[in-house]
PDB file of N, CA and C in Angstrom:
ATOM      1  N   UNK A   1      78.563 101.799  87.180  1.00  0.00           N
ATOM      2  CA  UNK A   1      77.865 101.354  85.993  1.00  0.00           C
ATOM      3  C   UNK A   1      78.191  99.884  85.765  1.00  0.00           C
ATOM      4  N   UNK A   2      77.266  98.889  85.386  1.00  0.00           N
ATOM      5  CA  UNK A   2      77.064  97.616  84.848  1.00  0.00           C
ATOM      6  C   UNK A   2      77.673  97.628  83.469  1.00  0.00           C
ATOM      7  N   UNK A   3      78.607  96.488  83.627  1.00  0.00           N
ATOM      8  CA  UNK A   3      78.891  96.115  81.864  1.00  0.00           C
ATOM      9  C   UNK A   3      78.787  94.559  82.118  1.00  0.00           C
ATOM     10  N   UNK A   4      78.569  94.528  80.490  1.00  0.00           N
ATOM     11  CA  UNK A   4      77.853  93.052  79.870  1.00  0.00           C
ATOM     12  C   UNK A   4      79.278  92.727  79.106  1.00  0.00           C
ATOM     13  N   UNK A   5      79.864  91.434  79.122  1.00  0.00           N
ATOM     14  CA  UNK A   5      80.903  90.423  78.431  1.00  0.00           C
ATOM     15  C   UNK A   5      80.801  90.100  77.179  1.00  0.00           C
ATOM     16  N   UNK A   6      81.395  90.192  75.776  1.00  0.00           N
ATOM     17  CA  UNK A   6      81.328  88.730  75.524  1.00  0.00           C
ATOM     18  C   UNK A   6      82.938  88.860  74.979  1.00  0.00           C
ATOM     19  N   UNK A   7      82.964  87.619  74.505  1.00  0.00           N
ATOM     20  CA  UNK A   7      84.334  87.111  74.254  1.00  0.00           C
ATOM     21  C   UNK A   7      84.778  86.403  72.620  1.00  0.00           C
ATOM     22  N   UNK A   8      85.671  86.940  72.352  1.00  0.00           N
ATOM     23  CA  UNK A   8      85.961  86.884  71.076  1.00  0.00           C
ATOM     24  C   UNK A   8      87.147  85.836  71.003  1.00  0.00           C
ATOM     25  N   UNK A   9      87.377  84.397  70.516  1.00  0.00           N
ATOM     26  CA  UNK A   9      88.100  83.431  70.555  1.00  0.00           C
ATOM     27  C   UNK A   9      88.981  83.259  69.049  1.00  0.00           C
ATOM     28  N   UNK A  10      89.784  84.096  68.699  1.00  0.00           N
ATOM     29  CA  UNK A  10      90.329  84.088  67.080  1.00  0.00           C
ATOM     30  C   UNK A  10      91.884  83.114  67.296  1.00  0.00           C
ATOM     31  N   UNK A  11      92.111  82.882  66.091  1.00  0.00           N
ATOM     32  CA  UNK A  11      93.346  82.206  65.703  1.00  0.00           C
ATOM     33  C   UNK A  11      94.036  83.646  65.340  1.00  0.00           C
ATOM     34  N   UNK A  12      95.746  82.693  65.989  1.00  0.00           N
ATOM     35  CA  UNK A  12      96.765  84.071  65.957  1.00  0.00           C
ATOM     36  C   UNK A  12      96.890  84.401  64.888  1.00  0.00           C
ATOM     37  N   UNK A  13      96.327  83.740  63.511  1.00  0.00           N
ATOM     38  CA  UNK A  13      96.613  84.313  61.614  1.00  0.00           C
ATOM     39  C   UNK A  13      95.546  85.397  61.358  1.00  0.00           C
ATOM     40  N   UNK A  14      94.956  85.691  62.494  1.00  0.00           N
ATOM     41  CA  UNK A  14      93.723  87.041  62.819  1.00  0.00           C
ATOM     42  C   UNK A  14      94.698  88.110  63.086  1.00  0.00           C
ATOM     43  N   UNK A  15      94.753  89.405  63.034  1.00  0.00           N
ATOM     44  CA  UNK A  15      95.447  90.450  63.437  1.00  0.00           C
ATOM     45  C   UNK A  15      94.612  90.680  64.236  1.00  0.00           C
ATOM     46  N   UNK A  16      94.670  91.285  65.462  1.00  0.00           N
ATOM     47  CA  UNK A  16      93.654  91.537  67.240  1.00  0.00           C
ATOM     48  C   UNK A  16      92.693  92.467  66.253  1.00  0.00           C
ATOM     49  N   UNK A  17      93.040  93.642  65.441  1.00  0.00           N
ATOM     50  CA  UNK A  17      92.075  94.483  65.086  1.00  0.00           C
ATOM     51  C   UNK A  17      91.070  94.107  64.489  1.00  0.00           C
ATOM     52  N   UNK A  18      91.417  92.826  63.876  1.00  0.00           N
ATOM     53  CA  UNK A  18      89.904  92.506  62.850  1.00  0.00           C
ATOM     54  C   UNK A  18      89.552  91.360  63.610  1.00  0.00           C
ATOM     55  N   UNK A  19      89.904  90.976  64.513  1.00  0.00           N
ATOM     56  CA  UNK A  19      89.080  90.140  65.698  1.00  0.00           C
ATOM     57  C   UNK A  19      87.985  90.271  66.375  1.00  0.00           C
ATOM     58  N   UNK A  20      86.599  89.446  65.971  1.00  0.00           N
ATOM     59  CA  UNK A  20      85.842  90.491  66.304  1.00  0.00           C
ATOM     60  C   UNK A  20      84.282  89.049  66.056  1.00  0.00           C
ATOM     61  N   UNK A  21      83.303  89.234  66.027  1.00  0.00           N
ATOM     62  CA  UNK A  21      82.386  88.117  66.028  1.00  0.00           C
ATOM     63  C   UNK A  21      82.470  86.985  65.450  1.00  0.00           C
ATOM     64  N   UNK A  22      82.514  87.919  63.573  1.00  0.00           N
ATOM     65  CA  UNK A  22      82.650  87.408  62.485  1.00  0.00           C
ATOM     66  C   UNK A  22      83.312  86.755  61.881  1.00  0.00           C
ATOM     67  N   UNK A  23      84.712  86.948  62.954  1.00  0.00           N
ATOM     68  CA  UNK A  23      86.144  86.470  62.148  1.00  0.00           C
ATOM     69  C   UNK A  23      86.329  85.301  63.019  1.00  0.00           C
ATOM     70  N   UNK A  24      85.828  85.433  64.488  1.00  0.00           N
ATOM     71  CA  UNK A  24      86.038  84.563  65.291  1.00  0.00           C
ATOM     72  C   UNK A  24      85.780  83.036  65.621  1.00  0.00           C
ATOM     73  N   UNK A  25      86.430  82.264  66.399  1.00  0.00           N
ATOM     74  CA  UNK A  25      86.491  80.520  65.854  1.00  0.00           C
ATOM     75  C   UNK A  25      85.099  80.426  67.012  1.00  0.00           C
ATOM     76  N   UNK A  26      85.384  81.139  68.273  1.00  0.00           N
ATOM     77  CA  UNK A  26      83.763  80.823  69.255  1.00  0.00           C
ATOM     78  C   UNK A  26      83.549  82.185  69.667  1.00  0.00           C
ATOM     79  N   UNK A  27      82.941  82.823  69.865  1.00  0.00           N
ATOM     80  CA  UNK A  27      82.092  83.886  70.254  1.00  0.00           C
ATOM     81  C   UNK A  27      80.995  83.503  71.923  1.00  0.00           C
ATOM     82  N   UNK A  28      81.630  83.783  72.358  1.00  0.00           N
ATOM     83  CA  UNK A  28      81.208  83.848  73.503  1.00  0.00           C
ATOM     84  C   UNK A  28      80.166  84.830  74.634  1.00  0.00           C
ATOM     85  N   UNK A  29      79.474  85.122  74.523  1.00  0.00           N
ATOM     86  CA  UNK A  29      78.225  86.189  75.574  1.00  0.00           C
ATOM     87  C   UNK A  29      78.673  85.606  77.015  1.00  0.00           C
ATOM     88  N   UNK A  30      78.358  86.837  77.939  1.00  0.00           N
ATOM     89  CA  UNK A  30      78.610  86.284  79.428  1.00  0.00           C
ATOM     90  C   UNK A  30      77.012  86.956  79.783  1.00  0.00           C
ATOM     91  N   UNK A  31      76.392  86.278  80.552  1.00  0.00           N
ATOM     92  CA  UNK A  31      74.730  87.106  81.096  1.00  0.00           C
ATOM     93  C   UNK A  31      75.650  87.828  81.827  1.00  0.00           C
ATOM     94  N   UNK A  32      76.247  87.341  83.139  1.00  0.00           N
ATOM     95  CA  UNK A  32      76.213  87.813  83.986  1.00  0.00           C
ATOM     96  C   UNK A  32      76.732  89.349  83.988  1.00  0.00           C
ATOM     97  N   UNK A  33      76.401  90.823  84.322  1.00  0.00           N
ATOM     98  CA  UNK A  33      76.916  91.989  83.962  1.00  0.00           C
ATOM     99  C   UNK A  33      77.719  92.231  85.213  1.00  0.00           C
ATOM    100  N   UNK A  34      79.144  92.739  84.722  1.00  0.00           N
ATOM    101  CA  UNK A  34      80.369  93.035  86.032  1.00  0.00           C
ATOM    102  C   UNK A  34      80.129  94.584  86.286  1.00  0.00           C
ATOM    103  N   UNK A  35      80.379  94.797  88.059  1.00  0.00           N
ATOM    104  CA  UNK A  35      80.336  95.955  87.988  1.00  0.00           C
ATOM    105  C   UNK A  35      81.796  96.759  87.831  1.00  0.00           C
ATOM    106  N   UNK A  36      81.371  97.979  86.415  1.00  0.00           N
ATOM    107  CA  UNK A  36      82.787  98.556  86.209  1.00  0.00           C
ATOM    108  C   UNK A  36      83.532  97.625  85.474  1.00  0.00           C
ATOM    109  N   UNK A  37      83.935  98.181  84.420  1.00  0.00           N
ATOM    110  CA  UNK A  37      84.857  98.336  83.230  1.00  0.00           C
ATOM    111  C   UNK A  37      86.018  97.120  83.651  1.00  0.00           C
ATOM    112  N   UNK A  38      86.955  97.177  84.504  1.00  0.00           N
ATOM    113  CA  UNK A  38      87.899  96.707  84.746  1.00  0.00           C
ATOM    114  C   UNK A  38      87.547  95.528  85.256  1.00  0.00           C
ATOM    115  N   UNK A  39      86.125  95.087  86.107  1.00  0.00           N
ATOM    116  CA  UNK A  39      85.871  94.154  86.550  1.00  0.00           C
ATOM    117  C   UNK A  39      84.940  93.242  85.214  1.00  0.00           C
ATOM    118  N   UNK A  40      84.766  93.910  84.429  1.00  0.00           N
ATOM    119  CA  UNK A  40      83.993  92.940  82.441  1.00  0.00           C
ATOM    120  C   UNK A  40      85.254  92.790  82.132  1.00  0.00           C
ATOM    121  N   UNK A  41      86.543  93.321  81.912  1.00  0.00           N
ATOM    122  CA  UNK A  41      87.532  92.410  81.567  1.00  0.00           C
ATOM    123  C   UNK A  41      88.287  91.671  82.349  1.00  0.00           C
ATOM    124  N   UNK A  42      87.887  91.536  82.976  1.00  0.00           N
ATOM    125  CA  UNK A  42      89.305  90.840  84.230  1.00  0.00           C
ATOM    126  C   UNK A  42      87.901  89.082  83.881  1.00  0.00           C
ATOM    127  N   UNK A  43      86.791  89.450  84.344  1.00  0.00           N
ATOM    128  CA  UNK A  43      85.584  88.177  84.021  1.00  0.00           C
ATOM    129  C   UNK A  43      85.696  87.813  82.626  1.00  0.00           C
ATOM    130  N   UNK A  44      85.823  88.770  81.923  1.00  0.00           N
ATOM    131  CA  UNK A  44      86.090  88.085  80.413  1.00  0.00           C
ATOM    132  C   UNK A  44      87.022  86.962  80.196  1.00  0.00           C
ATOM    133  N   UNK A  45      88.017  87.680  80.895  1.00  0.00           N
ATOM    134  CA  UNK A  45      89.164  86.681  80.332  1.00  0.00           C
ATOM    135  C   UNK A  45      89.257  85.714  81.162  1.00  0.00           C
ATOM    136  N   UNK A  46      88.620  85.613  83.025  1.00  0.00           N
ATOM    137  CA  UNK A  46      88.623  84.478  83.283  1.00  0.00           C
ATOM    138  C   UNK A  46      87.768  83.420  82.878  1.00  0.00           C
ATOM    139  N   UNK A  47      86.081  84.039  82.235  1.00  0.00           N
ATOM    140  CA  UNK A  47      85.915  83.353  81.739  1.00  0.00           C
ATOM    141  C   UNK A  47      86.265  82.191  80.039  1.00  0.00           C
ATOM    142  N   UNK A  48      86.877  83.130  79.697  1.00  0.00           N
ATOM    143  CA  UNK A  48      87.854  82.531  78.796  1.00  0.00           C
ATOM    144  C   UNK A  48      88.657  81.129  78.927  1.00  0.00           C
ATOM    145  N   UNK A  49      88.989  81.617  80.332  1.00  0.00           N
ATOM    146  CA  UNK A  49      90.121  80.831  80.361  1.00  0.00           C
ATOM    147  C   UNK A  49      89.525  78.772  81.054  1.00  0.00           C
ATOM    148  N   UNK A  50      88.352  79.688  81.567  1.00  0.00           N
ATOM    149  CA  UNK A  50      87.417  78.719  81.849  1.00  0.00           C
ATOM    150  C   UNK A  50      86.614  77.559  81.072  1.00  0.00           C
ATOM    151  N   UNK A  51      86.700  78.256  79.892  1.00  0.00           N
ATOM    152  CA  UNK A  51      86.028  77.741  79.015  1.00  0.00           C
ATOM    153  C   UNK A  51      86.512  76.550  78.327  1.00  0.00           C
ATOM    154  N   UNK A  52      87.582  76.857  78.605  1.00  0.00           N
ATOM    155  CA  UNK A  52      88.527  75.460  77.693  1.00  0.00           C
ATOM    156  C   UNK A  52      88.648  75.585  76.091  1.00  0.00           C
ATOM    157  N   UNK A  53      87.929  76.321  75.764  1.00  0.00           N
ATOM    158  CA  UNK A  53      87.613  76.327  74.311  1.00  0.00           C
ATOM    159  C   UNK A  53      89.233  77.221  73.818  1.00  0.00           C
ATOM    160  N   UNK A  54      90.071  77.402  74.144  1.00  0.00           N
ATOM    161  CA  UNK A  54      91.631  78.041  74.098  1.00  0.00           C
ATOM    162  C   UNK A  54      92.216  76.977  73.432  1.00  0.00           C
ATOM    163  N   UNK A  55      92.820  76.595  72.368  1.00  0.00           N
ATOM    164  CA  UNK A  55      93.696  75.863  71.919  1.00  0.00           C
ATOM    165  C   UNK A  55      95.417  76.569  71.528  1.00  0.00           C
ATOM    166  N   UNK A  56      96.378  75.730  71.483  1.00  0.00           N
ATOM    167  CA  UNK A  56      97.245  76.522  71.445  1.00  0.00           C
ATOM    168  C   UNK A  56      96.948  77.250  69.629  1.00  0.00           C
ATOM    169  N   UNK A  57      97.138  77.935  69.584  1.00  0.00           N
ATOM    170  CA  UNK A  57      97.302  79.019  68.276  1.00  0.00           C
ATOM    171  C   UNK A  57      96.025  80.010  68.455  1.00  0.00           C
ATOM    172  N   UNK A  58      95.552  80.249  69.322  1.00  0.00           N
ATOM    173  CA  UNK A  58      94.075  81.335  69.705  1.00  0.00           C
ATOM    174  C   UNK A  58      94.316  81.739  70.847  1.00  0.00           C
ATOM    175  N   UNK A  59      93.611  82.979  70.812  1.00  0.00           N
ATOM    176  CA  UNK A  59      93.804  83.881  71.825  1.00  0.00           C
ATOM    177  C   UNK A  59      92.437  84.323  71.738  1.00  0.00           C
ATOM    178  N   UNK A  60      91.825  85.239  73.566  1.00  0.00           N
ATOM    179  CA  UNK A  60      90.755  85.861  73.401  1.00  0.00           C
ATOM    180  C   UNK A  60      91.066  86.885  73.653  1.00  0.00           C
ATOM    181  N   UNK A  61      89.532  87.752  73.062  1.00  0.00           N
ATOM    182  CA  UNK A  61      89.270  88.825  72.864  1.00  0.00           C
ATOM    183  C   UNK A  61      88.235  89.312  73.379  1.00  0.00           C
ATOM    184  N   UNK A  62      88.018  90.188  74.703  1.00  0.00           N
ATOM    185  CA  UNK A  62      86.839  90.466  75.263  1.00  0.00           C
ATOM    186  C   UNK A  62      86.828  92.073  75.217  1.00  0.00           C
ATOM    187  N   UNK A  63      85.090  92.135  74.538  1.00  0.00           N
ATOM    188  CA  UNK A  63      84.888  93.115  74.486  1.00  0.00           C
ATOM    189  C   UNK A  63      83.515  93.192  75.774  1.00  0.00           C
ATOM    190  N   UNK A  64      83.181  94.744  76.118  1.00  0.00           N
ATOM    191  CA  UNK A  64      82.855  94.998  76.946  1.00  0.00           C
ATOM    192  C   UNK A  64      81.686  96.035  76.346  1.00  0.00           C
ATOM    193  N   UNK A  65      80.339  95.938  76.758  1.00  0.00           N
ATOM    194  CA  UNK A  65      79.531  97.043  76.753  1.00  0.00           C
ATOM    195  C   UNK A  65      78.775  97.686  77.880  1.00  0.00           C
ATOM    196  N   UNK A  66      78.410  98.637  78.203  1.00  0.00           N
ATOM    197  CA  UNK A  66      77.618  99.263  79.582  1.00  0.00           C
ATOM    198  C   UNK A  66      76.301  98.218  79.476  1.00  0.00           C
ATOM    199  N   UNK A  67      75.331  97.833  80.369  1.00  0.00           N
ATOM    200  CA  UNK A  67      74.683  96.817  80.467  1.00  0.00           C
ATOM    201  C   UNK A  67      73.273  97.567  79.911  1.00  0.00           C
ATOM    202  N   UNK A  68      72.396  96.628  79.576  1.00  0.00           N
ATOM    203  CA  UNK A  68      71.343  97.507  78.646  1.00  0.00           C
ATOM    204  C   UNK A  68      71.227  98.245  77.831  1.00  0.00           C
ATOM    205  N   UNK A  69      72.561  98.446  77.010  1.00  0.00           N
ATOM    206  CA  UNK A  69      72.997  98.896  75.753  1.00  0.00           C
ATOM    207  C   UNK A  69      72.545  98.251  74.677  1.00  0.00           C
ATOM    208  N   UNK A  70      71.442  98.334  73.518  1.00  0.00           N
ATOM    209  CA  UNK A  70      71.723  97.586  72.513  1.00  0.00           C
ATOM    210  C   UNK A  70      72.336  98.036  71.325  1.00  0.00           C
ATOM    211  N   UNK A  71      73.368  96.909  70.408  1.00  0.00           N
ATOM    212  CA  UNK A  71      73.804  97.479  69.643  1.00  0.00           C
ATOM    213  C   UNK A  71      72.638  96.396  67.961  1.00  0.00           C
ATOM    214  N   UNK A  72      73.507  97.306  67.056  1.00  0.00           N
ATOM    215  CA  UNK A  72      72.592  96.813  65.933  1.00  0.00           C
ATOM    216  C   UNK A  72      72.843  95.605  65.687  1.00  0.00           C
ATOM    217  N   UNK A  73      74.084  94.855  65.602  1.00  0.00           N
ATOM    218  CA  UNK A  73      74.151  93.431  65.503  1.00  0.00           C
ATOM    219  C   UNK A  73      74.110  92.243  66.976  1.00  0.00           C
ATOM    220  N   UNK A  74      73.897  92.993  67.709  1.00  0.00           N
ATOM    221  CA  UNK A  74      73.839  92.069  69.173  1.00  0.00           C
ATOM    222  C   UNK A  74      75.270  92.020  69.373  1.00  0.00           C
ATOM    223  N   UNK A  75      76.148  92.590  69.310  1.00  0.00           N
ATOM    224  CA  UNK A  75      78.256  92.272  69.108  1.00  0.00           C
ATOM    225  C   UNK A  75      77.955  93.292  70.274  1.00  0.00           C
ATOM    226  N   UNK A  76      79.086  93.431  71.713  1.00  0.00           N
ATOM    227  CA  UNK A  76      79.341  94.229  72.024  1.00  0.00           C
ATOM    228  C   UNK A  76      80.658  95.225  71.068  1.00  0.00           C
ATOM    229  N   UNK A  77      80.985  95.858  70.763  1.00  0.00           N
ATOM    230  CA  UNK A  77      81.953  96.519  69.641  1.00  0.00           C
ATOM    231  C   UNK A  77      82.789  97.565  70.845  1.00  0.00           C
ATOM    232  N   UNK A  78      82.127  98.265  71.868  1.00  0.00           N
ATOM    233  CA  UNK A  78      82.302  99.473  72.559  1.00  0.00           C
ATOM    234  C   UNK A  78      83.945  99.370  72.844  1.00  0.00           C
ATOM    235  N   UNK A  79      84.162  98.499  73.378  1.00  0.00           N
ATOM    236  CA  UNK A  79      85.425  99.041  74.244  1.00  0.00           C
ATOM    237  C   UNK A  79      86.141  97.722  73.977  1.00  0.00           C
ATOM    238  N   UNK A  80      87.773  97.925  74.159  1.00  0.00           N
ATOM    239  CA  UNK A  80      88.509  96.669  73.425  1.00  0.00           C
ATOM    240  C   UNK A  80      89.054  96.636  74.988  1.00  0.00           C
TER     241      UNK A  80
END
């Protein structure tokens, strides 16, 4: 199965649980869909790390959805 990226960029005064689109400093979408679960986070976070957008006091947060899933706010939410 195909999963779709995106990436959640919060400051560490965020607790990870409420980290999440809304709370977040960049919000990040990846097009590209990884195949399998383990391979959307392992791309998440390199793309993360890629991004440059990391300052020291933030951390990311990639969430992961099966590909062609829509959810009601466009957020992947599924899987932490």
């Amino acid at each position: 199965m195909n999963f779709v990226a995106a990436i959640a960029i919060c400051l560490n005064a965020i607790p990870v649980a409420e980290c999440q689109r809304s709370t977040a400093v960049h919000w990040l979408p990846i097009s590209e869909p990884s195949t399998g679960l383990a391979d959307c986070m392992r791309d998440g976070m390199i793309s993360a790390a890629r991004s440059r957008l990391l300052e020291g006091g933030d951390y990311p947060k990639v969430f992961c959805r099966p590909a062609g899933q829509r959810t009601a706010d466009a957020s992947p939410r599924l899987t932490k």
